[in-house]
Protein backbone atom coordinates (compact mmCIF):
# COMPACT_ATOMS: atom_id res chain seq x y z
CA UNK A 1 -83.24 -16.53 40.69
CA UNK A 2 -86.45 -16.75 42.53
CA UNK A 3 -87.23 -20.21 44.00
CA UNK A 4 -89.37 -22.92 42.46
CA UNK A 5 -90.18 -25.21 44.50
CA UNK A 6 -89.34 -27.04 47.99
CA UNK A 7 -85.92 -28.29 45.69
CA UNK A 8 -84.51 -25.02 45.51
CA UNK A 9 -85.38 -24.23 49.28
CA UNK A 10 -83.78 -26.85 49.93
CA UNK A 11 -80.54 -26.18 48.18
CA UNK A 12 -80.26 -22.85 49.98
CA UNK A 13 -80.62 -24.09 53.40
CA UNK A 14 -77.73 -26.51 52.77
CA UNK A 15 -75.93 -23.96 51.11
CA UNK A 16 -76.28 -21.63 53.82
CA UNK A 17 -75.29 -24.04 56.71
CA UNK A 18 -72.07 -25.51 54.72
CA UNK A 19 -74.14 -28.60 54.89
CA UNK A 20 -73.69 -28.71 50.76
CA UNK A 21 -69.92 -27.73 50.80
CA UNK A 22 -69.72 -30.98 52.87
CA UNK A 23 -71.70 -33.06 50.80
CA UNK A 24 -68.97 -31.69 47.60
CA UNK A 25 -66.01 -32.48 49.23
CA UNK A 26 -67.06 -35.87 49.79
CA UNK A 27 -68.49 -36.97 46.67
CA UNK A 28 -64.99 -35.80 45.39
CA UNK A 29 -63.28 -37.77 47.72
CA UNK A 30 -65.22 -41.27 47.13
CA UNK A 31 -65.65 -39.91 43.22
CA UNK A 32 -69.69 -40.80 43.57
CA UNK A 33 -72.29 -38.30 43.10
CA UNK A 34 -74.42 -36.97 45.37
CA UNK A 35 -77.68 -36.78 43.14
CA UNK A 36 -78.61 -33.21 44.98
CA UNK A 37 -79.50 -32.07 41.14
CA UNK A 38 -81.52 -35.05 39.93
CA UNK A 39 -83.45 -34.99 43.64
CA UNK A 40 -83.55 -30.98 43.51
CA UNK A 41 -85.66 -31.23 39.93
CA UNK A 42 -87.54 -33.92 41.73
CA UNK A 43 -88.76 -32.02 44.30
CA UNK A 44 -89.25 -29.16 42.44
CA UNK A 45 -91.68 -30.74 40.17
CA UNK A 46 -93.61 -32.39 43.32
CA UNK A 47 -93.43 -29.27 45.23
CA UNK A 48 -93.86 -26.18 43.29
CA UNK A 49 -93.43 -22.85 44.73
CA UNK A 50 -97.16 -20.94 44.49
CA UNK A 51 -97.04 -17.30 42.65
């Protein structure tokens, strides 16, 4: 899936580095979500990737 915005750039950085496995495993630890979704759309939306 191509990227759309600074969101999804984002998400692959973290993804890349482990930084997002880490973030996982702790939310399921202390059972609170991280948000990465909600503040991925966000971002998206205020930072759209230009065609």
């Amino acid at each position: 899936m191509a990227s759309q915005g600074l969101g999804d750039k984002i998400e692959n950085f973290t993804k890349a580095t482990g930084i997002k496995a880490a973030v996982d495993g702790i939310s399921r630890v202390t059972g609170v979500p991280c948000g990465c979704n909600k503040r991925k759309s966000v971002l998206n939306k205020m930072f759209p990737s230009k065609k």
